[in-house]
PDB file of N, CA and C in Angstrom:
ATOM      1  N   UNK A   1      46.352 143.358 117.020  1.00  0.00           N
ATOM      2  CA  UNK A   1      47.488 142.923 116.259  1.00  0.00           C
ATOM      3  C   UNK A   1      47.022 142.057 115.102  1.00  0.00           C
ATOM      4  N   UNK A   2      47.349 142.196 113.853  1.00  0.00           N
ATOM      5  CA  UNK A   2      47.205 141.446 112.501  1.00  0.00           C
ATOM      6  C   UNK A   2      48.570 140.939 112.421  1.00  0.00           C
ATOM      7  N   UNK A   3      48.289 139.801 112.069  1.00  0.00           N
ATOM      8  CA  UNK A   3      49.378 138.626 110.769  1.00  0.00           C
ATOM      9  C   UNK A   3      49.106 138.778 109.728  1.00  0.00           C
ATOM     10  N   UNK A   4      49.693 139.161 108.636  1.00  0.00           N
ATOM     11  CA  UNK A   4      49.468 138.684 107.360  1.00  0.00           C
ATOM     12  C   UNK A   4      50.185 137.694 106.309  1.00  0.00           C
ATOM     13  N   UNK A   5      49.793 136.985 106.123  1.00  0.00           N
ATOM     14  CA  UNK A   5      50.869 135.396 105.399  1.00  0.00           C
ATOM     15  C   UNK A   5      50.373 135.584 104.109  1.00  0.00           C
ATOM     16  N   UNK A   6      51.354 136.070 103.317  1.00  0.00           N
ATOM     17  CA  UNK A   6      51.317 135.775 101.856  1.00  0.00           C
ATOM     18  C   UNK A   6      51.179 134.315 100.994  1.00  0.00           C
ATOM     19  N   UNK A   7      51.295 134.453 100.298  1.00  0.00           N
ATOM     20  CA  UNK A   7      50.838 132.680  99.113  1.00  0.00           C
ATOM     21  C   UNK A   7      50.836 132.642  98.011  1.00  0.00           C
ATOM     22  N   UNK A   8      51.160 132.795  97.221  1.00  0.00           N
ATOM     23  CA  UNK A   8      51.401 132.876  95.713  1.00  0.00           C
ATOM     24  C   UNK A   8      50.833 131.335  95.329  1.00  0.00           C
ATOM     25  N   UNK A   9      49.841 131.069  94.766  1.00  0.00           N
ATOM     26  CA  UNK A   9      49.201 129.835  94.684  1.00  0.00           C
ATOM     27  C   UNK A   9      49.399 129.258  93.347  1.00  0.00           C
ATOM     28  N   UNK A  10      49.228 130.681  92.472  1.00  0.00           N
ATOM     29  CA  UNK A  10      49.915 130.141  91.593  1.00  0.00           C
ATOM     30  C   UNK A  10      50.588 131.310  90.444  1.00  0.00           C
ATOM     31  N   UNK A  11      50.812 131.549  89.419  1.00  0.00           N
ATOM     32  CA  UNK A  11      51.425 132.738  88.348  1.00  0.00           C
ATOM     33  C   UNK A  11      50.164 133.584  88.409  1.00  0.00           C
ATOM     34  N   UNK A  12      49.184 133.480  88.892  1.00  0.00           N
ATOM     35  CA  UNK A  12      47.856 134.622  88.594  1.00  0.00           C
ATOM     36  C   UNK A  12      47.315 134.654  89.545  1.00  0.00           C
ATOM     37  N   UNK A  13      47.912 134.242  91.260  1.00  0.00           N
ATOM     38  CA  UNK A  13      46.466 134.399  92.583  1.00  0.00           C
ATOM     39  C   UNK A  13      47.549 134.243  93.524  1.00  0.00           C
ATOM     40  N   UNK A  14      47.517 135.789  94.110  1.00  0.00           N
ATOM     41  CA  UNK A  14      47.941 135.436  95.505  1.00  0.00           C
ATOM     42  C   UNK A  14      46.566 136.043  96.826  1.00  0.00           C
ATOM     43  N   UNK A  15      47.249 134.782  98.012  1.00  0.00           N
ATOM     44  CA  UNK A  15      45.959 135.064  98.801  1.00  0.00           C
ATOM     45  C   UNK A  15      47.314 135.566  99.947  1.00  0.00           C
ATOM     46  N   UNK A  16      46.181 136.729 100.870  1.00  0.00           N
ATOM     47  CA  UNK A  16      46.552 137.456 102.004  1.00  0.00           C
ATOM     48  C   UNK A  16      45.694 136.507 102.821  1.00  0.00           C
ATOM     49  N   UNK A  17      46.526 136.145 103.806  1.00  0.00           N
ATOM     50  CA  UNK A  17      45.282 135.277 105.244  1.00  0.00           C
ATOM     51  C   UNK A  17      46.135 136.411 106.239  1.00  0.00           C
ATOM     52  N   UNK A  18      45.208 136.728 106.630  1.00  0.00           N
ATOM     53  CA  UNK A  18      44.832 137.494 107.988  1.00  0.00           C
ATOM     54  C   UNK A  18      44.493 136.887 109.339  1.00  0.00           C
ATOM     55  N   UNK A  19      44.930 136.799 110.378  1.00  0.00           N
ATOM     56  CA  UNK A  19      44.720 136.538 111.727  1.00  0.00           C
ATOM     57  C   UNK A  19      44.960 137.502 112.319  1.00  0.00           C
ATOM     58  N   UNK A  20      43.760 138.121 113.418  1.00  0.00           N
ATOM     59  CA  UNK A  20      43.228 138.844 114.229  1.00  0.00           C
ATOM     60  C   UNK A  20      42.760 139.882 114.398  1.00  0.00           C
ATOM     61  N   UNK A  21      43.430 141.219 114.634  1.00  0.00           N
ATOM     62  CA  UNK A  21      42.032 142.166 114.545  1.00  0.00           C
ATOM     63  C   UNK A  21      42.580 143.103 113.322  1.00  0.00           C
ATOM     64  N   UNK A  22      41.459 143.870 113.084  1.00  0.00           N
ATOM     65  CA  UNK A  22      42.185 144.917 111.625  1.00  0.00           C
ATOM     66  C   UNK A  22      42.039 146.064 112.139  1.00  0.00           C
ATOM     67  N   UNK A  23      42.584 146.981 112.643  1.00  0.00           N
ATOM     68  CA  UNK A  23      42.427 148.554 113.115  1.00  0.00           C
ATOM     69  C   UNK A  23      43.269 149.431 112.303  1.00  0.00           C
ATOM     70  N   UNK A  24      43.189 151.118 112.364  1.00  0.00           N
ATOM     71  CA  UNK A  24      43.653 151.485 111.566  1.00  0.00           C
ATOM     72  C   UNK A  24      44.939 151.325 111.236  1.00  0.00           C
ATOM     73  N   UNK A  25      45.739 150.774 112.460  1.00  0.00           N
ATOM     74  CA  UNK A  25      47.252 150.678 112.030  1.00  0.00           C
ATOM     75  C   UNK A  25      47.112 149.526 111.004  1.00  0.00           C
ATOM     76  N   UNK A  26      46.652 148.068 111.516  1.00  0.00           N
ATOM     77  CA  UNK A  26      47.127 147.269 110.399  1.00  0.00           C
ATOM     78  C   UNK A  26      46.515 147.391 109.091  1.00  0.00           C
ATOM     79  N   UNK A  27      45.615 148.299 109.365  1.00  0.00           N
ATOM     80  CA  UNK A  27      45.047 148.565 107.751  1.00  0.00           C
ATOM     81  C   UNK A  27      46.020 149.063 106.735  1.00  0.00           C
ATOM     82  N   UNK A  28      46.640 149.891 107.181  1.00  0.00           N
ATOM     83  CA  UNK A  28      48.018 150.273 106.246  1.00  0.00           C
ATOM     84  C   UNK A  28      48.694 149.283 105.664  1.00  0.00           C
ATOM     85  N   UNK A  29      48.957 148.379 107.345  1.00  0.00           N
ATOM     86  CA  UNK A  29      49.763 146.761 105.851  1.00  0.00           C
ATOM     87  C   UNK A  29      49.015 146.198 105.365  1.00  0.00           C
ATOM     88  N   UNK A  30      47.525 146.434 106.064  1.00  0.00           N
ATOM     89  CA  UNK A  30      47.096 145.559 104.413  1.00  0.00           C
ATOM     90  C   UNK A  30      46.992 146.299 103.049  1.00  0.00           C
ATOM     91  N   UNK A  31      46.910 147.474 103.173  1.00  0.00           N
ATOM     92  CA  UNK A  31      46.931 147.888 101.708  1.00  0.00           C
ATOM     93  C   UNK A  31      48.434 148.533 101.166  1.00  0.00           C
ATOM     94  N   UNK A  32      49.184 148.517 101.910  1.00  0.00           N
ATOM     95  CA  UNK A  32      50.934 148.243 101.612  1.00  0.00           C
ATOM     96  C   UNK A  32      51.016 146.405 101.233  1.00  0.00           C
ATOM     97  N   UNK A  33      50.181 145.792 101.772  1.00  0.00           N
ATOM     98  CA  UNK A  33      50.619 144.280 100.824  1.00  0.00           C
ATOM     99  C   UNK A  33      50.036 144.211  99.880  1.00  0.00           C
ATOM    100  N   UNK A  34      48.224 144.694  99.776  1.00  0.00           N
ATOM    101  CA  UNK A  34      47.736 144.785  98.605  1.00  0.00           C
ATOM    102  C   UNK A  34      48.258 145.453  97.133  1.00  0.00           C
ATOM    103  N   UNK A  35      48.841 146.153  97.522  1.00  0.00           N
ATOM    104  CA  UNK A  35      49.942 147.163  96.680  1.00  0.00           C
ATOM    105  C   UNK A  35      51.215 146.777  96.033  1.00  0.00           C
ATOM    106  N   UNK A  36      51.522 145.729  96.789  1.00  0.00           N
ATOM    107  CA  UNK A  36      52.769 145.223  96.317  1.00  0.00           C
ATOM    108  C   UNK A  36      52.540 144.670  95.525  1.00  0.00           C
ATOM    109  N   UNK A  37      50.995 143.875  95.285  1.00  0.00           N
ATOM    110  CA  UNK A  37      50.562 142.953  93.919  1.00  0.00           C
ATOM    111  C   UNK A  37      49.502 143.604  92.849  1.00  0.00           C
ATOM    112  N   UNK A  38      48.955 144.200  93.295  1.00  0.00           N
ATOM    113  CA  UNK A  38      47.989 145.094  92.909  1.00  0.00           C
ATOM    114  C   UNK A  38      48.715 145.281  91.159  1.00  0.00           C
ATOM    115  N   UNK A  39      49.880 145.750  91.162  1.00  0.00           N
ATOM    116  CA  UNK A  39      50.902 146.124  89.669  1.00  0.00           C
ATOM    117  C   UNK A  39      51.179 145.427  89.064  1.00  0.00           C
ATOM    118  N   UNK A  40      50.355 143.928  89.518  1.00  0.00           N
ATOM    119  CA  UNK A  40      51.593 142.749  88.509  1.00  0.00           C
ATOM    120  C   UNK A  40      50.324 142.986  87.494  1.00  0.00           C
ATOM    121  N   UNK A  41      50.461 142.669  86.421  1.00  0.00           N
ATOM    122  CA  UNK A  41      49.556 142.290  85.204  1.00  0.00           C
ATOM    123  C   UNK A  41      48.819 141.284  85.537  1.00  0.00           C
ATOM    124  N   UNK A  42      47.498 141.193  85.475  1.00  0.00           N
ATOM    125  CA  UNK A  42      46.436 139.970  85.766  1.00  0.00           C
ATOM    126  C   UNK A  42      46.282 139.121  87.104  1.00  0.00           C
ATOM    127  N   UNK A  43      47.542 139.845  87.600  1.00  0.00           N
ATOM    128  CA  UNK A  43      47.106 138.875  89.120  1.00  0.00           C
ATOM    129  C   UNK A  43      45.748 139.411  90.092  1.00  0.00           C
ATOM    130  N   UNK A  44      45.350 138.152  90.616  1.00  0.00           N
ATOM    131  CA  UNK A  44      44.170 138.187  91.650  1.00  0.00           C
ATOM    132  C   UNK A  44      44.617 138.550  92.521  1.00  0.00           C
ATOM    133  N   UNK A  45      44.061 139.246  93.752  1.00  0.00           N
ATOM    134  CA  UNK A  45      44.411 138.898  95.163  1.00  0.00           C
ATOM    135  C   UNK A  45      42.913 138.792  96.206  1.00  0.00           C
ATOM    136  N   UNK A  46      43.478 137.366  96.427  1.00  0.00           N
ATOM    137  CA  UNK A  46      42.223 137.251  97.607  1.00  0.00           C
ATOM    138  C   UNK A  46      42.525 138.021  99.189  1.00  0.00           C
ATOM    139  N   UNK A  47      41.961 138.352  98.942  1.00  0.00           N
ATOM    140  CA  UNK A  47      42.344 138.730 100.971  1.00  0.00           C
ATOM    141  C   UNK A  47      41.298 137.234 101.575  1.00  0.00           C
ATOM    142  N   UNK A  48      42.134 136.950 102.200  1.00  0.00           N
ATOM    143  CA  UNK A  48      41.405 136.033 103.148  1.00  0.00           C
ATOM    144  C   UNK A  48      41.348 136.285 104.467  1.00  0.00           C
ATOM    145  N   UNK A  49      40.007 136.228 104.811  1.00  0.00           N
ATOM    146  CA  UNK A  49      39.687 137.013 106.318  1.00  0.00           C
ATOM    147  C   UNK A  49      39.858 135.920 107.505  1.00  0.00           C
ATOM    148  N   UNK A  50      39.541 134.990 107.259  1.00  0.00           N
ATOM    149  CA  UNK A  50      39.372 133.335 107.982  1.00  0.00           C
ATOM    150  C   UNK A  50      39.868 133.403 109.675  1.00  0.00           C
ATOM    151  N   UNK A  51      40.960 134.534 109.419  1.00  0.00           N
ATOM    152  CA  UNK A  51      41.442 135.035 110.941  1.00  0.00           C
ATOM    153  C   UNK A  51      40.830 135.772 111.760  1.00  0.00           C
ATOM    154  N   UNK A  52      40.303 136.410 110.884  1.00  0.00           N
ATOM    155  CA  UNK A  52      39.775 137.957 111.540  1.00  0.00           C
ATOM    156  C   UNK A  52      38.999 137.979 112.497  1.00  0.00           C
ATOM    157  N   UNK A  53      39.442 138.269 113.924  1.00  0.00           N
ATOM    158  CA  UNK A  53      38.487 138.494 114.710  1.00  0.00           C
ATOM    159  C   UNK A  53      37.569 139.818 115.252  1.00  0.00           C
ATOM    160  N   UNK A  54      38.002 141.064 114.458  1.00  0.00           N
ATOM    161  CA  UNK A  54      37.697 141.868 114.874  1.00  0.00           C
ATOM    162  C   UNK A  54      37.842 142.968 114.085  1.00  0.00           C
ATOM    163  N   UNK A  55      37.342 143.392 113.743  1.00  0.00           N
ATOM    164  CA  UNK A  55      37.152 144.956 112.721  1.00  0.00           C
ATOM    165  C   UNK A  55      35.978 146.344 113.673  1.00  0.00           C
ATOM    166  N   UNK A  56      36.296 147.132 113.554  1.00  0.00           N
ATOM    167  CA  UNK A  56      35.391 148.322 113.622  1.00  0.00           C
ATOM    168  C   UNK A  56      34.782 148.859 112.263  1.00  0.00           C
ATOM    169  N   UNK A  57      33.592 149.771 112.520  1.00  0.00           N
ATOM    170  CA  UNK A  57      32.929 149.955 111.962  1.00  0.00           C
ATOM    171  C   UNK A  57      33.669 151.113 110.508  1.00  0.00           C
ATOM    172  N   UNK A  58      34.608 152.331 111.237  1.00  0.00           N
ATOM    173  CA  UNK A  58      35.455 153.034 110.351  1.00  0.00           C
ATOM    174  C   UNK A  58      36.227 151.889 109.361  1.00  0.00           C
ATOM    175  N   UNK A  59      37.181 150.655 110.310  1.00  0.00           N
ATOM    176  CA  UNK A  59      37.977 150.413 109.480  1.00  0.00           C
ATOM    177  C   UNK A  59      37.236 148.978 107.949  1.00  0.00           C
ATOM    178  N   UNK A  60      36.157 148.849 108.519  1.00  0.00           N
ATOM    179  CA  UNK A  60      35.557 148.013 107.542  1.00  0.00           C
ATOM    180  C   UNK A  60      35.025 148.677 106.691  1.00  0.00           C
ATOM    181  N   UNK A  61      34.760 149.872 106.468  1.00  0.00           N
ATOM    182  CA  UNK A  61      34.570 150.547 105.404  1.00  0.00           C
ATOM    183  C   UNK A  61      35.609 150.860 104.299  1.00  0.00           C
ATOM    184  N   UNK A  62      36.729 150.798 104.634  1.00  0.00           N
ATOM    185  CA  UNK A  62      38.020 150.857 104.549  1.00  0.00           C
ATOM    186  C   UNK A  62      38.152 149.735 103.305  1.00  0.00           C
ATOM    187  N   UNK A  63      38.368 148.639 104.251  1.00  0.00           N
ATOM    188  CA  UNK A  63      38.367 146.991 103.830  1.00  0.00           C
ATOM    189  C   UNK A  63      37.031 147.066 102.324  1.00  0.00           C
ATOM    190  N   UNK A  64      36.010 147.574 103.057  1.00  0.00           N
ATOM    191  CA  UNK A  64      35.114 147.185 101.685  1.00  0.00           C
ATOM    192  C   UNK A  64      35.294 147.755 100.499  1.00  0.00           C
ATOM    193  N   UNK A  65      36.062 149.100 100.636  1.00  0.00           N
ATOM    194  CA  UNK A  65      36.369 150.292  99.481  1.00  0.00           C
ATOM    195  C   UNK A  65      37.495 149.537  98.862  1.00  0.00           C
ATOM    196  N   UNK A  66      38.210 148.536  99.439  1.00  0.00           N
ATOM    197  CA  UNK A  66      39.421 147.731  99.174  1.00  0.00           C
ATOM    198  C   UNK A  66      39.281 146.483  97.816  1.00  0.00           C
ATOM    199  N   UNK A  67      38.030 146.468  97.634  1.00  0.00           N
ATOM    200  CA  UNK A  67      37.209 145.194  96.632  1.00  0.00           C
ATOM    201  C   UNK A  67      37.343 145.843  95.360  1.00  0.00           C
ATOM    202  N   UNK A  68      37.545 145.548  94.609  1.00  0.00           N
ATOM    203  CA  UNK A  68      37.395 145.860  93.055  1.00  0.00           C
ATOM    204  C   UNK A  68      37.704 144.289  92.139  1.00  0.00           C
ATOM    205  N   UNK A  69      37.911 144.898  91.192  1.00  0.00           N
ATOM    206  CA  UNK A  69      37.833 143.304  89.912  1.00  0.00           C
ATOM    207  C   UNK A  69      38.495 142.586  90.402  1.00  0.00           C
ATOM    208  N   UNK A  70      39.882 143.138  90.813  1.00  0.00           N
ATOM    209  CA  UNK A  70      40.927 141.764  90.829  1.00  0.00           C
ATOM    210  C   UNK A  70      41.221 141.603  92.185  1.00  0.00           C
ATOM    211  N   UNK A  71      40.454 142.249  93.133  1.00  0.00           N
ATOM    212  CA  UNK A  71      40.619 142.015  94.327  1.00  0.00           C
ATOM    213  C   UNK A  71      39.684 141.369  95.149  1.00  0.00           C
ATOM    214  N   UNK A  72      39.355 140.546  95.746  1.00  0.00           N
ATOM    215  CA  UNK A  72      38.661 139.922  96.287  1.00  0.00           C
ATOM    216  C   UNK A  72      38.665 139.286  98.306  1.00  0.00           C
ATOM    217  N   UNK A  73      37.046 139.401  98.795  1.00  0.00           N
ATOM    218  CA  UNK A  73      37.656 139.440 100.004  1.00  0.00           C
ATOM    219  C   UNK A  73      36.894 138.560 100.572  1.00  0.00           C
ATOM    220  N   UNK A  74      37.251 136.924 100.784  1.00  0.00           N
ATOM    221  CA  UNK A  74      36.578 135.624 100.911  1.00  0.00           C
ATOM    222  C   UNK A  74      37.037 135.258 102.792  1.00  0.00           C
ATOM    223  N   UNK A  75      36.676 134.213 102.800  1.00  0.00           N
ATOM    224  CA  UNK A  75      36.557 133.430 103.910  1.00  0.00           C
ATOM    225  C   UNK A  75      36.256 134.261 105.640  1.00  0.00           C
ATOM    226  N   UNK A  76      35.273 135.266 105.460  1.00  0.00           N
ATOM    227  CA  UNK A  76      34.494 136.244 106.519  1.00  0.00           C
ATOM    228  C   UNK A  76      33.989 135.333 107.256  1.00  0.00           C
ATOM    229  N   UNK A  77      34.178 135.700 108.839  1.00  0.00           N
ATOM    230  CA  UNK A  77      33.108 135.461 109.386  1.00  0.00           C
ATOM    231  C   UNK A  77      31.998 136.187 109.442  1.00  0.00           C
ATOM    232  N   UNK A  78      30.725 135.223 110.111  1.00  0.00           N
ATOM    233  CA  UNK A  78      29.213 136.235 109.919  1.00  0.00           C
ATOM    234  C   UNK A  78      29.474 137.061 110.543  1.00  0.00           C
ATOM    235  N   UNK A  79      30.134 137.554 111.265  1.00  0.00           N
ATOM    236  CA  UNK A  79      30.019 138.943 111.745  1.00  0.00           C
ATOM    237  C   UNK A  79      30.767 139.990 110.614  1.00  0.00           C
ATOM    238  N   UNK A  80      31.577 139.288 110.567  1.00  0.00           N
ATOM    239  CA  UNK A  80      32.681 140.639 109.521  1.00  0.00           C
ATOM    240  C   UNK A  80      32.065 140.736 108.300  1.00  0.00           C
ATOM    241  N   UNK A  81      31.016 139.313 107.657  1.00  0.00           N
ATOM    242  CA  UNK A  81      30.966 139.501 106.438  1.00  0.00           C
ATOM    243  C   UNK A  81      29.576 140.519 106.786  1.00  0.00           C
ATOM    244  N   UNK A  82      28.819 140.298 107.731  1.00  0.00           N
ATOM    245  CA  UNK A  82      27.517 141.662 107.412  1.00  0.00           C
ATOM    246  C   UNK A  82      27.503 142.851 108.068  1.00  0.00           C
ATOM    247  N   UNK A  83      29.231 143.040 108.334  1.00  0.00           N
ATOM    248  CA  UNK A  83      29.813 144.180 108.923  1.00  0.00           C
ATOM    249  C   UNK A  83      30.169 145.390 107.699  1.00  0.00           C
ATOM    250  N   UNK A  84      31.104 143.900 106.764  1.00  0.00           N
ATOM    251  CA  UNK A  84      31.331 144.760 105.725  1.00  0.00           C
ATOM    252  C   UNK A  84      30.175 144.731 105.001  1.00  0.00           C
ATOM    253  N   UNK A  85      28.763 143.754 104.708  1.00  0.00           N
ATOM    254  CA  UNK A  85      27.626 144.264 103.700  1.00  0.00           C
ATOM    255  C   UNK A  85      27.036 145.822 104.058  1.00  0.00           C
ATOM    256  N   UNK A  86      26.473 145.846 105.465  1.00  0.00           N
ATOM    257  CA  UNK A  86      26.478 146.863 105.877  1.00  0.00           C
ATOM    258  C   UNK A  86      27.201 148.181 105.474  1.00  0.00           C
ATOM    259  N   UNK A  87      28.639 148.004 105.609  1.00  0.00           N
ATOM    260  CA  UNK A  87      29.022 149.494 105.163  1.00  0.00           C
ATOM    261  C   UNK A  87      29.113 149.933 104.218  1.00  0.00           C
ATOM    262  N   UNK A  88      28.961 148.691 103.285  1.00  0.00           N
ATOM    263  CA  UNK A  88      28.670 148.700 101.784  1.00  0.00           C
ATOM    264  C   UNK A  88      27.521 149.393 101.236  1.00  0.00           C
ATOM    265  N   UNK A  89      26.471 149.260 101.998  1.00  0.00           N
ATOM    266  CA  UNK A  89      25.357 149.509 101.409  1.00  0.00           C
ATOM    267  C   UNK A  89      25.093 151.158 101.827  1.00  0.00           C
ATOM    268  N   UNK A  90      25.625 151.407 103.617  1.00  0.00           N
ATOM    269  CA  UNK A  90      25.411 152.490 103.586  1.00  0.00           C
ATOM    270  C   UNK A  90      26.418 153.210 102.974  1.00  0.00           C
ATOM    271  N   UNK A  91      27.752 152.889 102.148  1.00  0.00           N
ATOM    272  CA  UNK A  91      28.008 153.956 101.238  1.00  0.00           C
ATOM    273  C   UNK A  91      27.521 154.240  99.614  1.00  0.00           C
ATOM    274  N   UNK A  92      26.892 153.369  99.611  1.00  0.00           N
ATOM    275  CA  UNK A  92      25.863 153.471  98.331  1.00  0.00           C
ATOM    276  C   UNK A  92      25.115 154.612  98.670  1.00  0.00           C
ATOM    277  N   UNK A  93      24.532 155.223  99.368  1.00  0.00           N
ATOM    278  CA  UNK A  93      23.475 155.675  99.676  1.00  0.00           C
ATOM    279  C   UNK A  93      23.754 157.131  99.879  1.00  0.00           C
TER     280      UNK A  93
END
């Protein structure tokens, strides 16, 4: 089960905080919330992981394909953050 708590911090950054696991279902709301901001003109969005206890290997590939300019994906734990370097690198390849 995922939470996701929106934040509008300020006219140009909203952060997603996430608590608990990300599987393929809640992956959908996260990129149905990412989406909802994704269209504004110049806004950021952080995803903030700080919750996250748990990702698989499919759906963090997912999550990492999810990063671009204005999107950003901060406060990982060491596991999630060299979960997602990992799948990063092997889709480079």
């Amino acid at each position: 089960m995922l939470r996701i708590t929106e934040n509008n911090e300020n006219g140009k950054i909203v952060r997603l905080r996430l608590d608990g696991t990300v599987d393929s279902t809640s992956y959908a709301e996260l990129t149905a919330a990412c989406s909802r901001h994704q269209d504004s003109a110049g806004k950021i969005i952080l995803v903030d992981m700080a919750g996250v206890v748990f990702m698989n290997n499919e759906v963090a590939s997912k999550v990492a394909g999810l990063q671009r300019e204005r999107l950003r994906i901060i406060n990982c734990s060491p596991f999630i953050e060299t979960l997602l370097n990992t799948v990063e690198r092997s889709d480079e390849n």
